[in-house]
C-alpha atoms as a PDB file:
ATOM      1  CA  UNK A   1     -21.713  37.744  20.229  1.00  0.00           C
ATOM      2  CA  UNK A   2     -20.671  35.414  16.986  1.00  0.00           C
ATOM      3  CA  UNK A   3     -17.023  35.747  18.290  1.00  0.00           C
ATOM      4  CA  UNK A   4     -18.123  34.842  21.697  1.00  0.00           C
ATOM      5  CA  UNK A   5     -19.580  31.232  20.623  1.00  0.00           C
ATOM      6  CA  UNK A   6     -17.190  30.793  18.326  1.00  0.00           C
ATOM      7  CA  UNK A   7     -14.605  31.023  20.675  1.00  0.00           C
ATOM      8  CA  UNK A   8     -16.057  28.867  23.814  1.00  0.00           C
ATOM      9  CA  UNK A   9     -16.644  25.862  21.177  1.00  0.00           C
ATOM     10  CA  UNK A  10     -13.192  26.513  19.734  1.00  0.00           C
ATOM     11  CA  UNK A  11     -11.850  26.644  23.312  1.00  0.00           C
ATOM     12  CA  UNK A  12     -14.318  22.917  23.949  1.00  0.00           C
ATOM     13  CA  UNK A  13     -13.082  21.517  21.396  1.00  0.00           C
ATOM     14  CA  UNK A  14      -9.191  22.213  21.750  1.00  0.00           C
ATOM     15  CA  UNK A  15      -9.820  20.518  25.909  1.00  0.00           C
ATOM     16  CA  UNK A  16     -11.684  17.465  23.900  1.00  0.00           C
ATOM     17  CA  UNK A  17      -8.322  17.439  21.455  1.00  0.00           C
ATOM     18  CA  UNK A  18      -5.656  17.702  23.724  1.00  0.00           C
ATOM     19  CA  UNK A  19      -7.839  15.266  26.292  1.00  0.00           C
ATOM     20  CA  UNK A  20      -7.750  13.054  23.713  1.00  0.00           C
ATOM     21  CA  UNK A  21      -3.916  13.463  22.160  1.00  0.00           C
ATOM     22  CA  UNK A  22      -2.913  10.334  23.790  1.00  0.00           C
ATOM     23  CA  UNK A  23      -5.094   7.657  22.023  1.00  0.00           C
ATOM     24  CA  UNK A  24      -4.819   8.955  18.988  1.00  0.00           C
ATOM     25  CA  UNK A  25      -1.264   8.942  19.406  1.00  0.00           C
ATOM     26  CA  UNK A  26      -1.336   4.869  19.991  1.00  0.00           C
ATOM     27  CA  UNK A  27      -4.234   4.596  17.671  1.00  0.00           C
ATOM     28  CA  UNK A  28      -1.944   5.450  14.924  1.00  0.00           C
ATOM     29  CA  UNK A  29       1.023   3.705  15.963  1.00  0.00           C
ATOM     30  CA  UNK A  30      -1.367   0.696  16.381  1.00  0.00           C
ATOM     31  CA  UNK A  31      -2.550   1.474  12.699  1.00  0.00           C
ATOM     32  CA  UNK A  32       1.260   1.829  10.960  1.00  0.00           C
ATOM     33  CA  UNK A  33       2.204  -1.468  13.235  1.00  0.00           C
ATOM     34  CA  UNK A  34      -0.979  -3.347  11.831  1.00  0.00           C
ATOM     35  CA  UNK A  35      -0.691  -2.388   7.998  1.00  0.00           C
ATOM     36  CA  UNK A  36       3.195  -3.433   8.323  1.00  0.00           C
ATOM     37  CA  UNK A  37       2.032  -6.705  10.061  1.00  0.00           C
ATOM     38  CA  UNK A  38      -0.837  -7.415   7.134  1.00  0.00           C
ATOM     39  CA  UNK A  39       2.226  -6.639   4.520  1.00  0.00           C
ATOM     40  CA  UNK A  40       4.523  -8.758   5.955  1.00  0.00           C
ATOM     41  CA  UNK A  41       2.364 -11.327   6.217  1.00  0.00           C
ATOM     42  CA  UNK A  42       1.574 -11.599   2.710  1.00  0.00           C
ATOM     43  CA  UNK A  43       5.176 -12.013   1.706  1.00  0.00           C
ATOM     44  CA  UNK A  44       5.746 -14.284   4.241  1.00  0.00           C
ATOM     45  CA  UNK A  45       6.140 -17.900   2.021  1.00  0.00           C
ATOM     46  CA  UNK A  46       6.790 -19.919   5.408  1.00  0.00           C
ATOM     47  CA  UNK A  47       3.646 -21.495   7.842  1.00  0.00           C
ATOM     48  CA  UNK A  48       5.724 -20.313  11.258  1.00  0.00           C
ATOM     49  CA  UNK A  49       6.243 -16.747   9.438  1.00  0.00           C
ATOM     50  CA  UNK A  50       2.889 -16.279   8.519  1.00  0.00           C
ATOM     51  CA  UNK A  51       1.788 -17.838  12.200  1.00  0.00           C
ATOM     52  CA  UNK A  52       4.071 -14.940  13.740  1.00  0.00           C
ATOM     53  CA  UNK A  53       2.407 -12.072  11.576  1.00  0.00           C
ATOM     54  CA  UNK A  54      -0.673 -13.182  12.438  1.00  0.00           C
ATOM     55  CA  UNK A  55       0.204 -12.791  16.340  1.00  0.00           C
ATOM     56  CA  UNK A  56       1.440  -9.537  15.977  1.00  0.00           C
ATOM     57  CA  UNK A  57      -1.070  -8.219  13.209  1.00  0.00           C
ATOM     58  CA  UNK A  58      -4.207  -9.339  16.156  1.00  0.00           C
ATOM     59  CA  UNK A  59      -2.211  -7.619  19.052  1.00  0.00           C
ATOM     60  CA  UNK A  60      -1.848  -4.693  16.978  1.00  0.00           C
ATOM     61  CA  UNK A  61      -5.809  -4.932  15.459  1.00  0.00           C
ATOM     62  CA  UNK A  62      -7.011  -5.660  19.754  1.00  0.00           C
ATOM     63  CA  UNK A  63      -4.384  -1.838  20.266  1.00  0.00           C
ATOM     64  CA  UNK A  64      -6.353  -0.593  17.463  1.00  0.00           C
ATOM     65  CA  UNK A  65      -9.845  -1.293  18.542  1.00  0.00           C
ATOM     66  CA  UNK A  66      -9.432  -0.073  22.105  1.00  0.00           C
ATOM     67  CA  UNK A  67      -8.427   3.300  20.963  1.00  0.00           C
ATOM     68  CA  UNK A  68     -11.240   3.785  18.826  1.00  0.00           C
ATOM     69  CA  UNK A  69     -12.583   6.326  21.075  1.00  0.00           C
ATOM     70  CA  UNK A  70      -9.697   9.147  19.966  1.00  0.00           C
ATOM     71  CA  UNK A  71     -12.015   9.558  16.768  1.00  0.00           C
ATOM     72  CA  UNK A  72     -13.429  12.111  19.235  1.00  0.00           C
ATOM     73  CA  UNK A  73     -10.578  13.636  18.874  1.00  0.00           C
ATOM     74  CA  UNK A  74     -10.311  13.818  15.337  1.00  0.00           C
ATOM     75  CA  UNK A  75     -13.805  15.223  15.532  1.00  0.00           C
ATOM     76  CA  UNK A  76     -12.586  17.610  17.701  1.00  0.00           C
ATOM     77  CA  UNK A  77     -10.158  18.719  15.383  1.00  0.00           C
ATOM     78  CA  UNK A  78     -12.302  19.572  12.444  1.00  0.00           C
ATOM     79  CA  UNK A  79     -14.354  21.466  14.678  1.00  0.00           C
ATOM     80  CA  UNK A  80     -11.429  23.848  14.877  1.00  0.00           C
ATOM     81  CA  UNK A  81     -10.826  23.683  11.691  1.00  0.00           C
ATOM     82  CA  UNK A  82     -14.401  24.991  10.828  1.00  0.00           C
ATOM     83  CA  UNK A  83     -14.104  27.829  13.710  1.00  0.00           C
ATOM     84  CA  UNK A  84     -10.934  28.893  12.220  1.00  0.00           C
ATOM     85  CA  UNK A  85     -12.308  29.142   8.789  1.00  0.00           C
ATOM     86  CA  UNK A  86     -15.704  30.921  10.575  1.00  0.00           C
ATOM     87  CA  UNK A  87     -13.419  33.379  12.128  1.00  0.00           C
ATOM     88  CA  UNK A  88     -11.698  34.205   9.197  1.00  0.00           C
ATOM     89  CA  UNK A  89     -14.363  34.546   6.947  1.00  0.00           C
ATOM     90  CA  UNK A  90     -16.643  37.547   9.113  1.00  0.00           C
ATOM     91  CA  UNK A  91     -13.402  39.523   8.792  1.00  0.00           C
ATOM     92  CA  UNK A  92     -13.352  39.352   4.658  1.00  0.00           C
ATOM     93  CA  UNK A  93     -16.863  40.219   3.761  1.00  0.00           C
ATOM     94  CA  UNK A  94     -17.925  43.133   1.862  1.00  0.00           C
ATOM     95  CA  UNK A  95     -21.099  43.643   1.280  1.00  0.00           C
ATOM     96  CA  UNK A  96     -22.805  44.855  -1.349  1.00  0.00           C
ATOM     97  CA  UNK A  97     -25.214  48.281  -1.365  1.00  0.00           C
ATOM     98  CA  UNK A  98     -28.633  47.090  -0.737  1.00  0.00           C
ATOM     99  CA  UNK A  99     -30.261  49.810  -2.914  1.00  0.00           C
ATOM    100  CA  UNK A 100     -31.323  48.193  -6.470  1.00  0.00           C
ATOM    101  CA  UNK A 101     -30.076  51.413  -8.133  1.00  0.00           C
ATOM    102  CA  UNK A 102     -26.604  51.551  -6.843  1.00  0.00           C
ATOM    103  CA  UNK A 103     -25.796  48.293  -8.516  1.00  0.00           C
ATOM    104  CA  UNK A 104     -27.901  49.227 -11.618  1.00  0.00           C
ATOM    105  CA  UNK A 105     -25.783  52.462 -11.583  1.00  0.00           C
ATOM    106  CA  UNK A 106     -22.677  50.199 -11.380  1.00  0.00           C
ATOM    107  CA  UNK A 107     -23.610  47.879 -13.743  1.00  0.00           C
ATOM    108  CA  UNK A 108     -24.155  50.153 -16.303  1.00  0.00           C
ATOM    109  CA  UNK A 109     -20.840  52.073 -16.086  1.00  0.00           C
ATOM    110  CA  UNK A 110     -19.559  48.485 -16.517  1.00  0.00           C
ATOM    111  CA  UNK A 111     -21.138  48.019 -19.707  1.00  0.00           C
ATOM    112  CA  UNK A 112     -20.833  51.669 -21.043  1.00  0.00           C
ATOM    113  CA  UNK A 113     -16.679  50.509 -20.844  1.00  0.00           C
ATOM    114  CA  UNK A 114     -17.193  47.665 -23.203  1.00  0.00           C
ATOM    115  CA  UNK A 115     -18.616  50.114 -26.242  1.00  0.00           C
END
């Protein structure tokens, strides 16, 4: 039944990822395109040069803001990120003998090598 939930919210949140693909696609070109504007602009030693980084630094800050909404999407991926790593880890676990005097038992062997 684990598997079950774990794979209808991994299958929810790969929709909300690839629904969301787009934005985050211009959200980062809207980032790189801003950061190069801001850099420019501070090396710029002229008034008209720092006038046109300016321009293009808000266009690319107003691109930026209205794709804010793909952070759902980078939600979206660390919720598969978690699954996967939920998935994974129900396959590795061993688990120990409950009884008190199996470990005891195997503790003691354990020391018993040491002497």
């Amino acid at each position: 039944m684990k598997k079950f939930g774990l794979l209808l919210v991994g299958g929810i949140a790969a929709i909300v990822l690839l629904a969301n693909l787009g934005p985050m696609i211009g959200l980062a070109i809207s980032l790189v395109i801003l950061y190069f504007a801001f850099k420019k602009f501070m090396r710029s030693e002229t008034t008209s040069g720092k006038i046109g980084w300016a321009i293009i630094g808000l266009i690319a800050l107003c691109a930026s803001v209205s794709n804010v909404p793909s952070i759902i999407g980078l939600i979206a991926i660390w919720v598969l990120y978690v699954v996967y790593k939920q998935w994974n880890d129900n396959k590795s676990v061993d688990k120990e003998p409950e009884d008190p005097f199996t470990s005891f038992e195997k503790q003691w062997k354990e020391l018993k090598q040491f002497d």
